[in-house]
C-alpha atoms as a PDB file:
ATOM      1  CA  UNK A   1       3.889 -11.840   2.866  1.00  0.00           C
ATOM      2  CA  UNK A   2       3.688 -14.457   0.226  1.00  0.00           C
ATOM      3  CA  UNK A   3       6.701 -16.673   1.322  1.00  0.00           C
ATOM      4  CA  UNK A   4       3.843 -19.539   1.922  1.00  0.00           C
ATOM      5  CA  UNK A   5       4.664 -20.745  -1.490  1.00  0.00           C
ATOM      6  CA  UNK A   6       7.877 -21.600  -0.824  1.00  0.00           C
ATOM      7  CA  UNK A   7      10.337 -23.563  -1.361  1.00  0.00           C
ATOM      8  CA  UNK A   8       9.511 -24.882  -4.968  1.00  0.00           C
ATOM      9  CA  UNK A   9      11.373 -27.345  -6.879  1.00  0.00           C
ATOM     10  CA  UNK A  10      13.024 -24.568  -8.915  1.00  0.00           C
ATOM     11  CA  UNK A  11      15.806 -22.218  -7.687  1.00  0.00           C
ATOM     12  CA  UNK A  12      14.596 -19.104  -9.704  1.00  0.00           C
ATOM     13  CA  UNK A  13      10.838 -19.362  -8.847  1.00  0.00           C
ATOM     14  CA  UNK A  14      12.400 -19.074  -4.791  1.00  0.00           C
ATOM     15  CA  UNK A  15      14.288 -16.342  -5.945  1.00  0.00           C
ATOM     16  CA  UNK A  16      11.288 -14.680  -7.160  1.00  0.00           C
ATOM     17  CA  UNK A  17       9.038 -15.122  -4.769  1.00  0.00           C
ATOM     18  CA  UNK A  18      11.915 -13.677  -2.243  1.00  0.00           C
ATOM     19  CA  UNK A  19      12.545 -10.545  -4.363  1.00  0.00           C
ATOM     20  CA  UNK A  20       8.879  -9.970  -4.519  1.00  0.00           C
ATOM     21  CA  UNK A  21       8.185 -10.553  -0.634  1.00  0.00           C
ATOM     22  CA  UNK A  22      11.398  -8.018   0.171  1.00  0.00           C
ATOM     23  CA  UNK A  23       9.832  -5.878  -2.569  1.00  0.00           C
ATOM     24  CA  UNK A  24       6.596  -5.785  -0.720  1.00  0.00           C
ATOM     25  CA  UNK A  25       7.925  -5.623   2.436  1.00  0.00           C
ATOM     26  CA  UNK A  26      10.263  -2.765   1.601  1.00  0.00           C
ATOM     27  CA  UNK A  27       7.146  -0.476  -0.179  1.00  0.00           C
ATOM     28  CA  UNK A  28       5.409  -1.226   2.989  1.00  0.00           C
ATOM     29  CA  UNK A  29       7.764   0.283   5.550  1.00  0.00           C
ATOM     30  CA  UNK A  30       8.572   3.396   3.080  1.00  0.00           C
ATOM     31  CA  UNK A  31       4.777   3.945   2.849  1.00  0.00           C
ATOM     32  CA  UNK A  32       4.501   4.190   6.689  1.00  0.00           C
ATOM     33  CA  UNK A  33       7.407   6.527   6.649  1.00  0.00           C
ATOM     34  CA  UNK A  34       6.618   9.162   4.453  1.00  0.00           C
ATOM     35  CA  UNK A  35       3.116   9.190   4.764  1.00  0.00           C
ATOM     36  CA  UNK A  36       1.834   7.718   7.402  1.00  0.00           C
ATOM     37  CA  UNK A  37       4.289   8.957  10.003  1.00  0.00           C
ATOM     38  CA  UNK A  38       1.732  10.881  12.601  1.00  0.00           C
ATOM     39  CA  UNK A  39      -0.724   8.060  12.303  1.00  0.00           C
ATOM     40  CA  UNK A  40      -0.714   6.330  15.873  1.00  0.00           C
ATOM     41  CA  UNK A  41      -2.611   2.738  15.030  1.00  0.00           C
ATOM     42  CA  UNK A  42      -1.285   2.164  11.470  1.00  0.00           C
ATOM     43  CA  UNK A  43       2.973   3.989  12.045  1.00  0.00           C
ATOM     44  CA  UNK A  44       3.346   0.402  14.033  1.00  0.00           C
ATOM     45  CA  UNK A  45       0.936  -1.656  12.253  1.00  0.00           C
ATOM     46  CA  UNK A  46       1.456  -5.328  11.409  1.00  0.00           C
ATOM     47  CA  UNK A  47       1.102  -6.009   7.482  1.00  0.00           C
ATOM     48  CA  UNK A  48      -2.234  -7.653   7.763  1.00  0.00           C
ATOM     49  CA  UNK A  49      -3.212  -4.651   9.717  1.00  0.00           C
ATOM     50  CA  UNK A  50      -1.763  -2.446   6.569  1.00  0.00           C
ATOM     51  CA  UNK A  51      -3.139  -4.507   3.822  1.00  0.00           C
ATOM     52  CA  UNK A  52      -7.312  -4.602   5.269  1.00  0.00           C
ATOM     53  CA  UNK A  53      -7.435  -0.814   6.226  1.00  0.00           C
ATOM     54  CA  UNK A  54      -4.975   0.560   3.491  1.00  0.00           C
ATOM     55  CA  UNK A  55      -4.188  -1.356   0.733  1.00  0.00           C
ATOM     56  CA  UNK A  56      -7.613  -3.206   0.395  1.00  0.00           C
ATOM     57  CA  UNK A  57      -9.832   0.015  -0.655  1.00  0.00           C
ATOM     58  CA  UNK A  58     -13.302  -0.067  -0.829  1.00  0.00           C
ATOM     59  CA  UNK A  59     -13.767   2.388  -3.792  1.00  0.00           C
ATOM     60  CA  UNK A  60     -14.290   2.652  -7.395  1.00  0.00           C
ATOM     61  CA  UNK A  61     -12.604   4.351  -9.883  1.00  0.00           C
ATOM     62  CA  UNK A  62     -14.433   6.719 -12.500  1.00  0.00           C
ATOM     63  CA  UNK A  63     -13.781   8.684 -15.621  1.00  0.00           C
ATOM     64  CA  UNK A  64     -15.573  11.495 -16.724  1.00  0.00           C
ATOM     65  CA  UNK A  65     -14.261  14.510 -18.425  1.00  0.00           C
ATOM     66  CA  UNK A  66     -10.529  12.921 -19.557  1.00  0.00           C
ATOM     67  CA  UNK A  67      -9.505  12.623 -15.337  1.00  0.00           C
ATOM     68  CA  UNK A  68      -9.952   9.895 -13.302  1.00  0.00           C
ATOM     69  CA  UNK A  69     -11.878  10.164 -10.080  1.00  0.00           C
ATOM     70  CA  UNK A  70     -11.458   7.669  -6.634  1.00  0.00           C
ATOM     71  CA  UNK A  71     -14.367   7.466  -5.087  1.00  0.00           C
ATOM     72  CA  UNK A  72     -14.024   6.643  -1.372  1.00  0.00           C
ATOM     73  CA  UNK A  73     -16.703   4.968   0.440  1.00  0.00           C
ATOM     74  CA  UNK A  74     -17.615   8.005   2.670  1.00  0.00           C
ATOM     75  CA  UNK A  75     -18.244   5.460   6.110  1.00  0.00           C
ATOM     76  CA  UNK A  76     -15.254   3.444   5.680  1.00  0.00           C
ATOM     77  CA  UNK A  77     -13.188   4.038   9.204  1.00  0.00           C
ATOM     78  CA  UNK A  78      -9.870   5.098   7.430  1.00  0.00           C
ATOM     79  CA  UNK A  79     -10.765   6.947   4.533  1.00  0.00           C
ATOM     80  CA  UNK A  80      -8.988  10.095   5.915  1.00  0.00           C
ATOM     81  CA  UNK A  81      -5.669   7.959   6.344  1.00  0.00           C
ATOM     82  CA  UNK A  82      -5.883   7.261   2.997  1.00  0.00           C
ATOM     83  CA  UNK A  83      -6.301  10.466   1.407  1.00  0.00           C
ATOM     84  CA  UNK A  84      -3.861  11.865   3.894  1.00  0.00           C
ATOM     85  CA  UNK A  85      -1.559   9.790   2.855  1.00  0.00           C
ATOM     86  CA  UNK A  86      -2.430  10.020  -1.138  1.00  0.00           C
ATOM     87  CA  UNK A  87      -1.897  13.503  -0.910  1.00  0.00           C
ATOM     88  CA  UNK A  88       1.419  13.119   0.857  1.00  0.00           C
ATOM     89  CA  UNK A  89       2.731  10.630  -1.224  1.00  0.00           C
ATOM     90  CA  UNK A  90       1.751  12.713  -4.640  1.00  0.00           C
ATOM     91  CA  UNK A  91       3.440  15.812  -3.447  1.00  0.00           C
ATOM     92  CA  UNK A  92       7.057  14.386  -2.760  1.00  0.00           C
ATOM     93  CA  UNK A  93       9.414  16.028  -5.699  1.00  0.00           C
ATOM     94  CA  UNK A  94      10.149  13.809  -8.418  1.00  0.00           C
ATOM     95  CA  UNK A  95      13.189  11.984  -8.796  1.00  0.00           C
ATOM     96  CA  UNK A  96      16.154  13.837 -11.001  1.00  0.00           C
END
């Protein structure tokens, strides 16, 4: 989770590199709990588990008409996890 590169000789690049692992760390589990809730293999996943089927997305994005388009690798296994959870994610209600 990117700790590896500690400790350094420096106090704040530690502190960085802590704030950006509990960052990470912190996305993660809120990702799994709004939008990946009724998936059994990935709801309990390990973050190497998270990071090759989720996170690391075999896709391209395109522009065509002033909107961007993902497009998703139709035979990748968890393409439908994704999207699900896209979808989920992008319909929450905005922060007031």
């Amino acid at each position: 989770m990117g700790l590896r590169n500690l400790p350094s000789k420096k106090l704040q690049v530690n502190q960085g590199w802590v704030l950006a692992a509990a960052l990470g760390h912190d996305l993660d589990c809120w990702v799994r709990l709004l939008a990946l809730h009724d998936q059994d293999d990935l709801v309990r996943a390990e973050p190497d588990t998270m990071r090759f089927r989720i996170y690391h997305l075999p896709a391209r994005l395109a522009a065509h008409a002033r909107r961007r388009w993902l497009r998703i690798e139709r035979t990748w296994p968890w393409a439908h996890a994704f999207t699900m959870a896209w979808q989920r994610l992008t319909d929450l209600p905005a922060v007031t």
